[in-house]
Protein backbone atom coordinates (compact mmCIF):
# COMPACT_ATOMS: atom_id res chain seq x y z
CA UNK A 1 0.00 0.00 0.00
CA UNK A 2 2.61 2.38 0.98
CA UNK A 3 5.02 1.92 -2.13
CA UNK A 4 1.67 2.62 -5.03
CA UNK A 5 0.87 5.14 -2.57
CA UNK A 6 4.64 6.97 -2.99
CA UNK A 7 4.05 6.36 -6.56
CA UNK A 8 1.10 7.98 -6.80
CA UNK A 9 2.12 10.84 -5.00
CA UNK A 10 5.50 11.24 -6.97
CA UNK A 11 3.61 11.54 -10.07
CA UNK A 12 1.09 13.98 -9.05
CA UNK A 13 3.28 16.15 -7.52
CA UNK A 14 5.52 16.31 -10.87
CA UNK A 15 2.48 17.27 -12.45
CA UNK A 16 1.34 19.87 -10.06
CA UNK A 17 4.74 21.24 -9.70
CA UNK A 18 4.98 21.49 -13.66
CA UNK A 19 1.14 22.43 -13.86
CA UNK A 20 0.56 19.08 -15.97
CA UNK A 21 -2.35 17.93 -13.93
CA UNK A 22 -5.39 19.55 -15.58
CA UNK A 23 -3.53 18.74 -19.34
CA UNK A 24 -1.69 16.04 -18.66
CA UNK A 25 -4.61 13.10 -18.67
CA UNK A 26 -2.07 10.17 -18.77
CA UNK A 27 0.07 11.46 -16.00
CA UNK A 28 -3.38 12.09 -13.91
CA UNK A 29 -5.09 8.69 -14.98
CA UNK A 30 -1.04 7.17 -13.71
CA UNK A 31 -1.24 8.77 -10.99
CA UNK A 32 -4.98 8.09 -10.21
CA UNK A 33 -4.25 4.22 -10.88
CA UNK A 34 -1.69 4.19 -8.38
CA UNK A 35 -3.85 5.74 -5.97
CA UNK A 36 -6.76 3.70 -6.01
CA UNK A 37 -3.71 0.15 -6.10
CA UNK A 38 -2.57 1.78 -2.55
CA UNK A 39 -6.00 2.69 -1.14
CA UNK A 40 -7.40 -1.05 -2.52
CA UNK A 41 -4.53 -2.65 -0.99
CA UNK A 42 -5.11 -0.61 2.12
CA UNK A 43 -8.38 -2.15 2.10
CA UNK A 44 -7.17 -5.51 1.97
CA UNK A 45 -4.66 -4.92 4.36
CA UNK A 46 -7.63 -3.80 6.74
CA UNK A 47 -9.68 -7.31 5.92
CA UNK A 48 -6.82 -8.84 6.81
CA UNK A 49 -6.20 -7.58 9.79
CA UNK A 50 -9.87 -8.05 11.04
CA UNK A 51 -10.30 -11.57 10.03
CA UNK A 52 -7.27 -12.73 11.62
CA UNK A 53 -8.07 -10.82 15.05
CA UNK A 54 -11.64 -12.38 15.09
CA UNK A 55 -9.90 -15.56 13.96
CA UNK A 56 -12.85 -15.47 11.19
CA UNK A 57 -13.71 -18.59 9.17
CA UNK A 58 -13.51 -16.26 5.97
CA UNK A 59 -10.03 -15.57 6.41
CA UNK A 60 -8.46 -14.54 2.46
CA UNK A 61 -5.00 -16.22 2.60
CA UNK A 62 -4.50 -15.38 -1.28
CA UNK A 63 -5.60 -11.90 -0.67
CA UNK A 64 -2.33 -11.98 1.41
CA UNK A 65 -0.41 -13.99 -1.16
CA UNK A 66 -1.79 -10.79 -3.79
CA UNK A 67 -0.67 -8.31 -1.27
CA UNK A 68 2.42 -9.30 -0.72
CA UNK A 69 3.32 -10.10 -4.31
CA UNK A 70 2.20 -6.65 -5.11
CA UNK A 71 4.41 -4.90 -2.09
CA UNK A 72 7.27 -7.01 -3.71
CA UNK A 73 6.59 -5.07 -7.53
CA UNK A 74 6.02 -1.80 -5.79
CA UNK A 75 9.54 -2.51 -3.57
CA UNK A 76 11.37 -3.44 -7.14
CA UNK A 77 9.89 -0.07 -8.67
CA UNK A 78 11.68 2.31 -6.32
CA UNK A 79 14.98 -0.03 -6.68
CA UNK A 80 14.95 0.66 -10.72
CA UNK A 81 14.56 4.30 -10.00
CA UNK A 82 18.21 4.96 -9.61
CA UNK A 83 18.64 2.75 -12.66
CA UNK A 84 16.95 5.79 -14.63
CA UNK A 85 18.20 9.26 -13.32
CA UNK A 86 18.05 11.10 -17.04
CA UNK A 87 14.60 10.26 -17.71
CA UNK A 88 13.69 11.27 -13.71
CA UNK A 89 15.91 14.16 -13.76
CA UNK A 90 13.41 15.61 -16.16
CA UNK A 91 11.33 18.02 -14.88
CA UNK A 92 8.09 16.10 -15.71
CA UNK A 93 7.64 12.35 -16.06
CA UNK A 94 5.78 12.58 -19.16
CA UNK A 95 5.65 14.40 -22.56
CA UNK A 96 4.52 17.68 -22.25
CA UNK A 97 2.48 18.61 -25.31
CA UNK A 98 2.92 22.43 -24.94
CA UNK A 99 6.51 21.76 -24.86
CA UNK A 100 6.32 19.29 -28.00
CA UNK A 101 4.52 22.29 -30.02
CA UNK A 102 6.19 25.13 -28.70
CA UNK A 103 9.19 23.46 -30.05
CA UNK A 104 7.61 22.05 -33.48
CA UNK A 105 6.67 26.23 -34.41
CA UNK A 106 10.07 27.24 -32.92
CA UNK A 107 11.80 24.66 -35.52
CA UNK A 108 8.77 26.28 -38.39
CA UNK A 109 9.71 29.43 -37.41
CA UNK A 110 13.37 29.84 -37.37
CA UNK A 111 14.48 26.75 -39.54
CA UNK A 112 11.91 26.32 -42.25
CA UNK A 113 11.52 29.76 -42.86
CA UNK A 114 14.73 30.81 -42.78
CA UNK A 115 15.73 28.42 -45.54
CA UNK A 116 12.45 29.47 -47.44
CA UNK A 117 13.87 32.86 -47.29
CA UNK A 118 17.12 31.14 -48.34
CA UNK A 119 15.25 29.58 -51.09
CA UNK A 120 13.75 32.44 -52.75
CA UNK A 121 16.56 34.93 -52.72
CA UNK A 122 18.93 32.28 -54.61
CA UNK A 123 15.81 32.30 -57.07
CA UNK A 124 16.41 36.03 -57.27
CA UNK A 125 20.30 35.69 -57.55
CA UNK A 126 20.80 37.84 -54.31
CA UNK A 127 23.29 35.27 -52.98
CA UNK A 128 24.37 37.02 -50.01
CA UNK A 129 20.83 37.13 -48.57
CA UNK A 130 20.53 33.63 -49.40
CA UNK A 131 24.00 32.32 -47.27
CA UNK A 132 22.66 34.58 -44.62
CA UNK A 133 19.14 32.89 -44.59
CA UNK A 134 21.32 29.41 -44.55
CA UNK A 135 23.72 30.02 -41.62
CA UNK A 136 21.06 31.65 -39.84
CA UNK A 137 19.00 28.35 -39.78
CA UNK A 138 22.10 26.45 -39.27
CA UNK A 139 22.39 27.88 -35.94
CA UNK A 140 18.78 27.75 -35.10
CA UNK A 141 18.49 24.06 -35.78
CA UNK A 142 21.60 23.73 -33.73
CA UNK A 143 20.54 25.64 -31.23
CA UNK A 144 16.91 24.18 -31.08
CA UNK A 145 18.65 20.51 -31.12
CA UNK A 146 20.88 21.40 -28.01
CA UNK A 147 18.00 22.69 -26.27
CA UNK A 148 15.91 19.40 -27.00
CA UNK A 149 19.02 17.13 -26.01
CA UNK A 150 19.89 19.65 -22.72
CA UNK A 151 19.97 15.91 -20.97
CA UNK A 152 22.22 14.26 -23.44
CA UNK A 153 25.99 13.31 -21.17
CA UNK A 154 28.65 16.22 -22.18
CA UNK A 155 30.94 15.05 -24.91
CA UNK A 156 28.34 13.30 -27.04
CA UNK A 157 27.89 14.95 -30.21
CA UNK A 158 25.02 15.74 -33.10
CA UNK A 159 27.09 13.15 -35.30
CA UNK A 160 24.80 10.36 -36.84
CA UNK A 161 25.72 6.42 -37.20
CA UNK A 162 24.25 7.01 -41.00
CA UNK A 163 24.50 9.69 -42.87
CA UNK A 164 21.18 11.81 -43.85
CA UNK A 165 19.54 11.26 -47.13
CA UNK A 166 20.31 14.66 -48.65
CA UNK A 167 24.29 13.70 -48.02
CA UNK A 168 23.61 10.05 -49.62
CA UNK A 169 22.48 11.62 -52.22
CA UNK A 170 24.68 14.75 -53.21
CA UNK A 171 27.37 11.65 -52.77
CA UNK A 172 25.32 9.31 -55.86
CA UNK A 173 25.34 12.55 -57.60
């Protein structure tokens, strides 16, 4: 009862600390399982408890068996914890849609664009506007990457195990 209760209250407070709980419904309905786990357990716990004081006929030794089993999972949950520090160093335990979008229009804005921009004034022949446009989204994407990675170990880099398509192909060319 007391580890899904921990749970439950980890994951709600992430989401009231990052003020997920009202738009978050998977984090709530997580949260909300866990919560009703430790309060059912609790329950059982209580049954438990009473049958064996009144040494009742109706005593629920699997209900034990279930309870125990289930303290056992909950026990093994906070032990893998420290087994994943990046993803709990976050601060929220699930996606965060306004963060997903707010990111997807930053990317619009300053990448697609700027090499729109890029785009057009090569069409025009004004070259220098164009390798503006293209170093300007250069560092945007960059920048927008590094900010979406700000949990990625120091000394890892942006470089791929395969190169993109666009390389493959100027390469074929």
């Amino acid at each position: 009862m007391a580890a899904y209760l921990a749970v439950s209250a980890t994951i709600a407070r992430s989401l009231v600390v990052t003020g997920q709980l009202r738009g978050n419904r998977l984090g709530a309905a997580t949260a909300a399982i866990f919560l009703t786990c430790g309060l059912g357990h609790g329950a059982h716990a209580l049954h438990l408890a009473t049958a064996a004081s009144h040494h009742a006929a109706g005593y629920d030794w699997h209900i034990g068996v279930v309870d125990v089993v289930t303290a056992g999972v909950g026990i093994w949950y906070w032990s893998l914890r420290s087994s994943y520090g990046a993803l709990l160093a976050r601060s929220t335990l699930f996606d965060d849609l306004s963060e997903r979008r707010r990111s997807a229009m930053e990317i619009n804005d300053d990448v697609v664009q700027g090499l729109a921009l890029a785009k057009h004034a090569l069409a025009r022949g004004d070259d220098a506007l164009a390798h503006q446009a293209i170093c300007e989204s250069l560092d945007a994407a960059t920048r927008i990457a590094g900010d979406l990675l700000h949990d990625v170990p120091a000394g890892d880099s942006f470089v791929r195990a395969k190169a993109s398509e666009l390389v493959a192909t100027r390469e074929r060319s």
